[in-house]
C-alpha atoms as a PDB file:
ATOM      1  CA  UNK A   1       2.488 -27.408  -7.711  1.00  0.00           C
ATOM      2  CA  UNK A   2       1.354 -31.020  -7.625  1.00  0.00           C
ATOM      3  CA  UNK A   3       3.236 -31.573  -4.664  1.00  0.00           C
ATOM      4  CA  UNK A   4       2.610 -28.333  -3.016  1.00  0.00           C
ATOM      5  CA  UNK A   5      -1.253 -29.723  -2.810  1.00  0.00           C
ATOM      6  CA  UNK A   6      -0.610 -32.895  -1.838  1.00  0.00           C
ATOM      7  CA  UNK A   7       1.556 -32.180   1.081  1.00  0.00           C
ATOM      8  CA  UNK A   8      -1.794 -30.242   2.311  1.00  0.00           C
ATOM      9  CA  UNK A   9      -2.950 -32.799   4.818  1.00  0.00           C
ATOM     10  CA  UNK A  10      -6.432 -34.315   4.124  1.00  0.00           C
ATOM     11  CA  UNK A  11      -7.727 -34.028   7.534  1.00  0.00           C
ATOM     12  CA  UNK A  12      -7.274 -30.257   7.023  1.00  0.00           C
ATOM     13  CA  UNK A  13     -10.426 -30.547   4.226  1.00  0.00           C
ATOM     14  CA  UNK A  14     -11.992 -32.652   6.138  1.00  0.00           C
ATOM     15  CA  UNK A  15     -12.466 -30.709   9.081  1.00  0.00           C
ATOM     16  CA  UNK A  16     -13.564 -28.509   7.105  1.00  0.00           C
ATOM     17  CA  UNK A  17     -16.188 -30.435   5.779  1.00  0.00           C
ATOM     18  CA  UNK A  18     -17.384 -31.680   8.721  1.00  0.00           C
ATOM     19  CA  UNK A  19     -18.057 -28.129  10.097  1.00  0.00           C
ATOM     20  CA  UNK A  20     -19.845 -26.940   7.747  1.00  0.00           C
ATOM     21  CA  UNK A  21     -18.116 -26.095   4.466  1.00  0.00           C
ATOM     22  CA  UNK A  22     -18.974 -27.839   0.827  1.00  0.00           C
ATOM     23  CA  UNK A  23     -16.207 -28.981  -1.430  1.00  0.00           C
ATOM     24  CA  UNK A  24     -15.754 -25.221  -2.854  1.00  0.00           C
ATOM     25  CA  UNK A  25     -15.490 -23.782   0.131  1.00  0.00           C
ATOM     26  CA  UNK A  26     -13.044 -25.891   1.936  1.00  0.00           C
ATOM     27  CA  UNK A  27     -10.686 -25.801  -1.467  1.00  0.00           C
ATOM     28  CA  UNK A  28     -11.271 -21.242  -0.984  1.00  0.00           C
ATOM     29  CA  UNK A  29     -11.180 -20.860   2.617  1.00  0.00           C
ATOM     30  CA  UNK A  30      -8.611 -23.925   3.556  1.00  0.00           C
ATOM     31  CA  UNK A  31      -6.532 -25.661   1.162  1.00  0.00           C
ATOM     32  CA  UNK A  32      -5.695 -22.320  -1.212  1.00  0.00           C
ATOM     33  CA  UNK A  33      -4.291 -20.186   1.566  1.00  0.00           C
ATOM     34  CA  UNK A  34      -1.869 -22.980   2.474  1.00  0.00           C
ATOM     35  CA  UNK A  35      -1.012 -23.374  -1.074  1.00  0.00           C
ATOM     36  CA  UNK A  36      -0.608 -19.621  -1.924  1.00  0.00           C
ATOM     37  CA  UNK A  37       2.960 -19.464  -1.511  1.00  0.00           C
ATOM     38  CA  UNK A  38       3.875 -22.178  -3.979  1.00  0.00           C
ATOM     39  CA  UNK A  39       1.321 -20.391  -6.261  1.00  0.00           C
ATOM     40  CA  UNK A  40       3.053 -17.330  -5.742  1.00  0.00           C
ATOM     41  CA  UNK A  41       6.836 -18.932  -6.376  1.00  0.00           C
ATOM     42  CA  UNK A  42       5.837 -20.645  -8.780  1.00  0.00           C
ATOM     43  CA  UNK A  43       4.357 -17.516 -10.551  1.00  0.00           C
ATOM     44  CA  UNK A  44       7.437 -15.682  -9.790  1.00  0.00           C
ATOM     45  CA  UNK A  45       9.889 -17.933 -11.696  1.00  0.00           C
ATOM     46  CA  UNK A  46       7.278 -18.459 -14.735  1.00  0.00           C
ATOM     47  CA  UNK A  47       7.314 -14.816 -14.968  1.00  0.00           C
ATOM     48  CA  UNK A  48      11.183 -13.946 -14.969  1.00  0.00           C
ATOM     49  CA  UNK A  49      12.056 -17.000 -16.949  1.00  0.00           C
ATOM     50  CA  UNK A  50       9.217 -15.850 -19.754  1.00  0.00           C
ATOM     51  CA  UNK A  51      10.347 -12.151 -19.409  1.00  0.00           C
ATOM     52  CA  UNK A  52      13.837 -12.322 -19.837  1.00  0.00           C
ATOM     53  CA  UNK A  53      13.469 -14.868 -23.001  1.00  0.00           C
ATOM     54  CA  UNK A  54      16.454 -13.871 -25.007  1.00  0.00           C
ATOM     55  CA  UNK A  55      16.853 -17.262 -27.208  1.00  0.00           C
ATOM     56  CA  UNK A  56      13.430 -17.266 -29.314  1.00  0.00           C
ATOM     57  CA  UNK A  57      13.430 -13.748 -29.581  1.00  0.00           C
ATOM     58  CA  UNK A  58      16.985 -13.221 -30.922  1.00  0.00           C
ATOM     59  CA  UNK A  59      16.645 -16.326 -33.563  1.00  0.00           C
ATOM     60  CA  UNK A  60      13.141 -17.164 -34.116  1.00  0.00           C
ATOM     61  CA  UNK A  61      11.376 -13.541 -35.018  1.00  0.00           C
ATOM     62  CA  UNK A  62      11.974 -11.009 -37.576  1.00  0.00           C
ATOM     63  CA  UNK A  63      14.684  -7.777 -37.132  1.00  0.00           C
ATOM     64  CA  UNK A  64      11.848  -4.987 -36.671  1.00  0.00           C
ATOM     65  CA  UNK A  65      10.484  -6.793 -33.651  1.00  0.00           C
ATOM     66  CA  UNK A  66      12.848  -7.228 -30.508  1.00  0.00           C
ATOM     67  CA  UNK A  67      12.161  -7.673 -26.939  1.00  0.00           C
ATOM     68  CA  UNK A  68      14.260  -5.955 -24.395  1.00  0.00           C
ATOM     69  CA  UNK A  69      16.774  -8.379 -23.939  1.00  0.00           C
ATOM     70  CA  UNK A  70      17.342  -8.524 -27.398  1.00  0.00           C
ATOM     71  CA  UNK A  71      17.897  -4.881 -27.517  1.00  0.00           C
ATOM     72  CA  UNK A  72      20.098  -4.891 -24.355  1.00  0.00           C
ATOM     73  CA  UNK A  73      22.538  -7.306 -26.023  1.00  0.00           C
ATOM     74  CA  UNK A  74      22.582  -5.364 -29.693  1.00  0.00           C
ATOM     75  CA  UNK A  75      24.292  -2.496 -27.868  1.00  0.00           C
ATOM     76  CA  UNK A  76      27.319  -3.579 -28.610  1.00  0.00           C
ATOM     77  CA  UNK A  77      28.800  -2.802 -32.040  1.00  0.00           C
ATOM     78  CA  UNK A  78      31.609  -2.269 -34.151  1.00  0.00           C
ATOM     79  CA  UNK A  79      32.245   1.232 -32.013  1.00  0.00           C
ATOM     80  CA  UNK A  80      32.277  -0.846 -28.965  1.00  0.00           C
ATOM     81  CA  UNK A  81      29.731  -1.347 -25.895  1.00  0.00           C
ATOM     82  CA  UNK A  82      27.131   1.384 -25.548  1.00  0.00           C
ATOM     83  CA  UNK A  83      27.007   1.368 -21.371  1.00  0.00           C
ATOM     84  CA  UNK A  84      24.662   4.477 -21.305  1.00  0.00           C
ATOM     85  CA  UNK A  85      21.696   2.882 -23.232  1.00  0.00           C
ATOM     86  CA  UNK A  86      22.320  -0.799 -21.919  1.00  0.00           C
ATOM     87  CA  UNK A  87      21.955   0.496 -18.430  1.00  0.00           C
ATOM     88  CA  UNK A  88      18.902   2.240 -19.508  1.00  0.00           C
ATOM     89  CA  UNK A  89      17.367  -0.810 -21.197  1.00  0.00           C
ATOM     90  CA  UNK A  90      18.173  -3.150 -18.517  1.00  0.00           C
ATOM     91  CA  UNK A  91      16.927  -0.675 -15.888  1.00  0.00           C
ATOM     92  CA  UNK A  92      13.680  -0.783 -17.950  1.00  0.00           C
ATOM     93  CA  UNK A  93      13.957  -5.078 -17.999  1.00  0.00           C
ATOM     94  CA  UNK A  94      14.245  -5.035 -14.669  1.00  0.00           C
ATOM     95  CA  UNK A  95      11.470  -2.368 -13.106  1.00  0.00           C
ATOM     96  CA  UNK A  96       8.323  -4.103 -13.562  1.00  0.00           C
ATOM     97  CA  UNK A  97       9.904  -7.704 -12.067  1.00  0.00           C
ATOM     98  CA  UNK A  98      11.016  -5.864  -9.251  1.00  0.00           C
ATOM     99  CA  UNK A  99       7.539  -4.111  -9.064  1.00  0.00           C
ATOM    100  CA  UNK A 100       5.860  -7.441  -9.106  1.00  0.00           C
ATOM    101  CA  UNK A 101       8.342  -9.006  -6.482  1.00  0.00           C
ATOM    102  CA  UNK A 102       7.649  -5.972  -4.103  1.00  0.00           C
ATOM    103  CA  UNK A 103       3.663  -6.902  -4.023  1.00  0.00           C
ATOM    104  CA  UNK A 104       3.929 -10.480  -3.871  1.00  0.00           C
ATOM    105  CA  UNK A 105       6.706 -10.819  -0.974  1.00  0.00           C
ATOM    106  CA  UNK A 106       4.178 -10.754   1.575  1.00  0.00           C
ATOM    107  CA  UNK A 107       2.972 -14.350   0.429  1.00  0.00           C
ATOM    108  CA  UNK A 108       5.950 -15.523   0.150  1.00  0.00           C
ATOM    109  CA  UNK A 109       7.109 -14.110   3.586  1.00  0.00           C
ATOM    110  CA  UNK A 110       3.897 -15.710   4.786  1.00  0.00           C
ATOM    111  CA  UNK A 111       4.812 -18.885   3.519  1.00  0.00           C
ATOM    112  CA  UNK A 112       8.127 -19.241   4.822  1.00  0.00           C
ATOM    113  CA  UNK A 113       7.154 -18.195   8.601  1.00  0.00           C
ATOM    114  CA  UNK A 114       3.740 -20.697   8.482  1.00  0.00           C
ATOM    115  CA  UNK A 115       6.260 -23.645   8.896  1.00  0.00           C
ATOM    116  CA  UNK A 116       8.026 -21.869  11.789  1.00  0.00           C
ATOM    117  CA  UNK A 117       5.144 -20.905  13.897  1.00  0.00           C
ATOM    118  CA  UNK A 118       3.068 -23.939  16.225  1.00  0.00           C
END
């Protein structure tokens, strides 16, 4: 992120100042639209990396509570691999990231074409 805001040239908030704008409104209306798709990537791999979390939850907290993960990999068992409910659970893992990814692709589709277009 710290990079993503510095590469946003300084003459861009300046401009800005000069026509009109105060320090708020040049950081609203200028330098966070630029920076809204490294928000949004950024966001993005937070988000899966804290959702799928299998490590701390498997180890660190007690047997009654598991996270999804957790549950996907305690299908297997001494009868073998449950493939019915572990497709089930990792269908239900999966559906809200992809929900998520479906709204934000526009920023980051809007990011990727703002280099390509003078």
């Amino acid at each position: 992120m710290r990079d993503q805001f510095q590469g946003i040239p300084v003459e861009l908030e300046e401009a800005a100042l000069v026509d009109g704008l105060g320090i708020w409104g040049a950081f609203m209306q200028i330098v966070l639209p630029i920076a809204l798709p490294g928000m949004v990537a950024a966001f993005i791999l937070s988000l899966v990396l804290c959702w799928n979390e299998y490590f701390f939850a498997a180890l660190l907290t007690a047997t009654n509570s598991t996270t999804l993960p957790v549950m996907v990999a305690s299908q297997t068992g001494s009868q073998g691999i449950n493939w019915w409910s572990m497709a089930a659970l990792s269908t239900a893992a999966i559906f809200p990231l992809i929900i998520v990814a479906v709204f934000l692709e526009k920023c980051i589709i809007k990011g990727m074409a703002a280099g390509a277009v003078k």
